[in-house]
C-alpha atoms as a PDB file:
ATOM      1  CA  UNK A   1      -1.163  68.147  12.345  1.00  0.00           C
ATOM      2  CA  UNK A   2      -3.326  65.114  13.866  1.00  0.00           C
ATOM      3  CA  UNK A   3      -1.658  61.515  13.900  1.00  0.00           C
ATOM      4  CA  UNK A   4      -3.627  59.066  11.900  1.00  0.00           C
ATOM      5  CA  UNK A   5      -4.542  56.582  14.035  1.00  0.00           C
ATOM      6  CA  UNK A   6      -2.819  53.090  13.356  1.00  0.00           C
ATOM      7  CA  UNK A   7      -3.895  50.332  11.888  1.00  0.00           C
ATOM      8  CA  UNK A   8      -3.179  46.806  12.697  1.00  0.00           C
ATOM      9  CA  UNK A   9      -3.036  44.228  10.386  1.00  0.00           C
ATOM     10  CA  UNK A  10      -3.159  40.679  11.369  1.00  0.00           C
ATOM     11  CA  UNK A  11       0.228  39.069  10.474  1.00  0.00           C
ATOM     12  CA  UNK A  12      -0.157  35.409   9.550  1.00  0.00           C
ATOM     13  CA  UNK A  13       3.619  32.869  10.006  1.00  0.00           C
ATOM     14  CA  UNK A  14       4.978  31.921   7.175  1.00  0.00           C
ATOM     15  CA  UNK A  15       3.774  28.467   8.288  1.00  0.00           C
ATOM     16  CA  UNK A  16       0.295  29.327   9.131  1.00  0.00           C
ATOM     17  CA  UNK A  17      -0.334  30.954   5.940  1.00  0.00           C
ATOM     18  CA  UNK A  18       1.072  27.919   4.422  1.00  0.00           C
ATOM     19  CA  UNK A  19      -1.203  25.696   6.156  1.00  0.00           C
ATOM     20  CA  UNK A  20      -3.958  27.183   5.228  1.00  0.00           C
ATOM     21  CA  UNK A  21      -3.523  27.720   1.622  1.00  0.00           C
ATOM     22  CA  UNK A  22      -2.947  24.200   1.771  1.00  0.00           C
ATOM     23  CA  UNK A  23      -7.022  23.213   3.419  1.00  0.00           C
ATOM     24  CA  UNK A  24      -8.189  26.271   1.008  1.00  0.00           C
ATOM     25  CA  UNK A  25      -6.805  23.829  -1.982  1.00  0.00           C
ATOM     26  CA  UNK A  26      -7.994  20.459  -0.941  1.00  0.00           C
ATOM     27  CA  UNK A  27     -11.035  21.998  -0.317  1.00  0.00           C
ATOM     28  CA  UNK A  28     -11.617  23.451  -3.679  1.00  0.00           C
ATOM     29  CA  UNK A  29     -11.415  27.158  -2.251  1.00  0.00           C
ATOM     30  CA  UNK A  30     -13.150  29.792  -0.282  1.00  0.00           C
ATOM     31  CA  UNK A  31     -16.232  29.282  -2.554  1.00  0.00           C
ATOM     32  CA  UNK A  32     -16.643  25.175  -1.732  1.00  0.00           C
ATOM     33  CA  UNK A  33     -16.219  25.251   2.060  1.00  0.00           C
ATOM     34  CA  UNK A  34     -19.163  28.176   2.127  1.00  0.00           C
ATOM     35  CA  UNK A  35     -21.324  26.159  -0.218  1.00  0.00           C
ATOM     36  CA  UNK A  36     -20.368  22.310   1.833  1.00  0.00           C
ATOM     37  CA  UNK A  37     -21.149  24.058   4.995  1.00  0.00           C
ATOM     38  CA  UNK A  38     -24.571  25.426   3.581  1.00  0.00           C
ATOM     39  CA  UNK A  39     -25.614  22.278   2.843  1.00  0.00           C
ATOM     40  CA  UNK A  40     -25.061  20.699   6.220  1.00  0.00           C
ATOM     41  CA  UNK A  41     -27.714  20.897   8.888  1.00  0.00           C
ATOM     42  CA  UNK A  42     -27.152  24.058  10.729  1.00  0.00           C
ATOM     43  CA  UNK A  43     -24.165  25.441   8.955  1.00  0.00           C
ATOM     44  CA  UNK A  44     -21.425  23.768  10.208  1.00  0.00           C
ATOM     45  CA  UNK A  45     -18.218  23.521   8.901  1.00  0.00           C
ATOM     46  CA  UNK A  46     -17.029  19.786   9.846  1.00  0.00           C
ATOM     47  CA  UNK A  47     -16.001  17.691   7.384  1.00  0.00           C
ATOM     48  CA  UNK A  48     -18.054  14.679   7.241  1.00  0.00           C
ATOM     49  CA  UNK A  49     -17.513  11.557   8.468  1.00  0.00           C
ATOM     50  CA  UNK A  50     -15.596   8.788   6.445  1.00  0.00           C
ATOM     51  CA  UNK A  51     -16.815   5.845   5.365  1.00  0.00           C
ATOM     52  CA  UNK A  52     -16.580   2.266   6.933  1.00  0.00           C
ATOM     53  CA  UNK A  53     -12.932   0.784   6.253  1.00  0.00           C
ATOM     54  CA  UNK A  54     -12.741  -1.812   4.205  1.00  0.00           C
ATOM     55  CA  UNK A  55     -11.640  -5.417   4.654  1.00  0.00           C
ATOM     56  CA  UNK A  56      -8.528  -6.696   3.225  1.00  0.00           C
ATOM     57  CA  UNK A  57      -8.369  -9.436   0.262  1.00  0.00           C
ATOM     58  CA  UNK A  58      -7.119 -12.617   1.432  1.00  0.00           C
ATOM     59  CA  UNK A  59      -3.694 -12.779  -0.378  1.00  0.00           C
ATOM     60  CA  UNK A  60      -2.312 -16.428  -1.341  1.00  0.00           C
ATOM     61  CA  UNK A  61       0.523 -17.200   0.354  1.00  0.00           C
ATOM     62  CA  UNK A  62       3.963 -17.201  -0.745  1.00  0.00           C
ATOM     63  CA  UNK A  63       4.674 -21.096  -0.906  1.00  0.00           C
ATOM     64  CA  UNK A  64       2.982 -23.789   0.821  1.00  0.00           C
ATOM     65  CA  UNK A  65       4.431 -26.867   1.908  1.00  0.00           C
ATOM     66  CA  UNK A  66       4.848 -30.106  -0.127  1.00  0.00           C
ATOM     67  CA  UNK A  67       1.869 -32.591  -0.054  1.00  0.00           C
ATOM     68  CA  UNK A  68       3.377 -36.073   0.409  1.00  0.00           C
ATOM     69  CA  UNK A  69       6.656 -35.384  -1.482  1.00  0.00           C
ATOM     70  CA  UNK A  70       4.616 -33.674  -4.210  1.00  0.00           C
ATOM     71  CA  UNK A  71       3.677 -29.829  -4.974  1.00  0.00           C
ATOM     72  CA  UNK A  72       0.492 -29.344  -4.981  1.00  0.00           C
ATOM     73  CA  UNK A  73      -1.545 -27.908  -8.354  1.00  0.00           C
ATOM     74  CA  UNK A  74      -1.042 -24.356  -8.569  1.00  0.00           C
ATOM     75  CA  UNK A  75       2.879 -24.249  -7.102  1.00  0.00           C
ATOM     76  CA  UNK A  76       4.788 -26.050  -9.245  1.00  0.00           C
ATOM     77  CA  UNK A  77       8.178 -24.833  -8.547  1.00  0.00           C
ATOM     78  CA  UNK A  78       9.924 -27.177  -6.118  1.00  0.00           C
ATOM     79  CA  UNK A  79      12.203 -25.171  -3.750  1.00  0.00           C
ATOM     80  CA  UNK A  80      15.040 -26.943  -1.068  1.00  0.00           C
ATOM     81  CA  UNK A  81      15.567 -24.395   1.810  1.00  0.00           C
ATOM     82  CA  UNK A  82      19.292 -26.041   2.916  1.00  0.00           C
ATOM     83  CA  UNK A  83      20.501 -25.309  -0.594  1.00  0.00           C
ATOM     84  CA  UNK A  84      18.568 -21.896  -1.611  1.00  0.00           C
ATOM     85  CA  UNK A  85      17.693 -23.237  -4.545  1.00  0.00           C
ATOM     86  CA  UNK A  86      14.269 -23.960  -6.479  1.00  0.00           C
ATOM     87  CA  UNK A  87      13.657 -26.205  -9.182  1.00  0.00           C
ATOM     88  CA  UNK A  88      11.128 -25.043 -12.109  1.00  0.00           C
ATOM     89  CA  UNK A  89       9.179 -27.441 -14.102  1.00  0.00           C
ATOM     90  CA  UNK A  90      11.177 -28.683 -17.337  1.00  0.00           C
ATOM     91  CA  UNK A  91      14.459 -28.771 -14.991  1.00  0.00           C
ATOM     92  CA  UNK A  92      17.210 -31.097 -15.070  1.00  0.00           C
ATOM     93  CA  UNK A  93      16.713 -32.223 -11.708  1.00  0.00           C
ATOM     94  CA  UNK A  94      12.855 -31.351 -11.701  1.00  0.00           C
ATOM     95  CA  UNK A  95      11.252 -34.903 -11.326  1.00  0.00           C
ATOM     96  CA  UNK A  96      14.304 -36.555  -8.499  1.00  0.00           C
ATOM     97  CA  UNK A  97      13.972 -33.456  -6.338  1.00  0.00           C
ATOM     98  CA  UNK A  98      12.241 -33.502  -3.063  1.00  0.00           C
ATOM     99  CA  UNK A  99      10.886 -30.227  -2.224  1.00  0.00           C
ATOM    100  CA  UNK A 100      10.594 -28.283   1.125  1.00  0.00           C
ATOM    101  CA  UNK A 101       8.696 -25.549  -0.032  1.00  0.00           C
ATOM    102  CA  UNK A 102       6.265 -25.305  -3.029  1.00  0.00           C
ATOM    103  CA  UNK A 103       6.038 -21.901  -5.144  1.00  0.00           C
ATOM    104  CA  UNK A 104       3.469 -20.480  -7.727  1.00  0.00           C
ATOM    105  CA  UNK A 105       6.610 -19.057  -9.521  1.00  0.00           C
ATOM    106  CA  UNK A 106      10.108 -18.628 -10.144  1.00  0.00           C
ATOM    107  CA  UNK A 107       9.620 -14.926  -9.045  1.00  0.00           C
ATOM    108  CA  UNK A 108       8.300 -15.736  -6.063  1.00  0.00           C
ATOM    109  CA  UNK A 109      11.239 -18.145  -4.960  1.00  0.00           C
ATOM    110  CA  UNK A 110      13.745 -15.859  -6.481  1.00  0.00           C
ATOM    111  CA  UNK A 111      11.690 -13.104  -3.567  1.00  0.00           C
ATOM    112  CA  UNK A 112      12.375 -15.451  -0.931  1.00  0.00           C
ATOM    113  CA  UNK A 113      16.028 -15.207  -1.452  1.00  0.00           C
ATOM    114  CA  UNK A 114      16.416 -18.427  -3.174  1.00  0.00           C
ATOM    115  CA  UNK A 115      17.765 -18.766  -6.335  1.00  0.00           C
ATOM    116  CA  UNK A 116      17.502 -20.914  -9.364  1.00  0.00           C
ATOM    117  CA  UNK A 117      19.182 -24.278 -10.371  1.00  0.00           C
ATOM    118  CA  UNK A 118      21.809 -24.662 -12.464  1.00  0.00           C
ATOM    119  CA  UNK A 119      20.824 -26.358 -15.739  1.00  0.00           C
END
């Protein structure tokens, strides 16, 4: 009786065939990389090219510094480094303190490891 002749049948890793369900899914499957690469002049299967980065927002800082003895508007909670404390408007010792730093809020002194006054 003849042999059948064997047949070979590409073996993808476990990896590999991982990988490439993977692109198949981002892409949308079989049926959207045939139909992006159609519509690209001569056929080709590149993705295209991303767009300009954009630039970052200026953020406000965190505190600024005291404007002769005074916080300016906007950062009304007074804060003295030595201590690690900061002061909030309506405080017991709001008006006699001298700040250091100046904050927008008590959450932002409270994220530069200060905490608040004692009342």
């Amino acid at each position: 009786m003849p042999r059948s002749p064997r047949v070979l049948i590409p073996v993808l890793s476990l990896a590999a065939a991982a990988s490439a369900s993977m692109l198949l899914r981002r892409a949308g499957g079989p049926a959207a990389l045939r139909s992006r690469a159609s519509r690209r002049p001569g056929g080709s299967s590149r993705p295209p090219l991303s767009p300009a980065p954009v630039a970052p927002r200026p953020v406000a800082p965190a505190w600024v510094p005291p404007v002769d003895g005074a916080c300016p508007e906007g950062y009304p909670v007074k804060a003295k480094v030595a201590s690690g404390i900061f002061h909030e408007p309506g405080g017991r010792h709001y008006a006699r303190t001298t700040p250091d730093r100046c904050y927008p809020s008590a959450d932002a002194a409270r994220a530069d490891g200060l905490r608040p006054a004692r009342s």
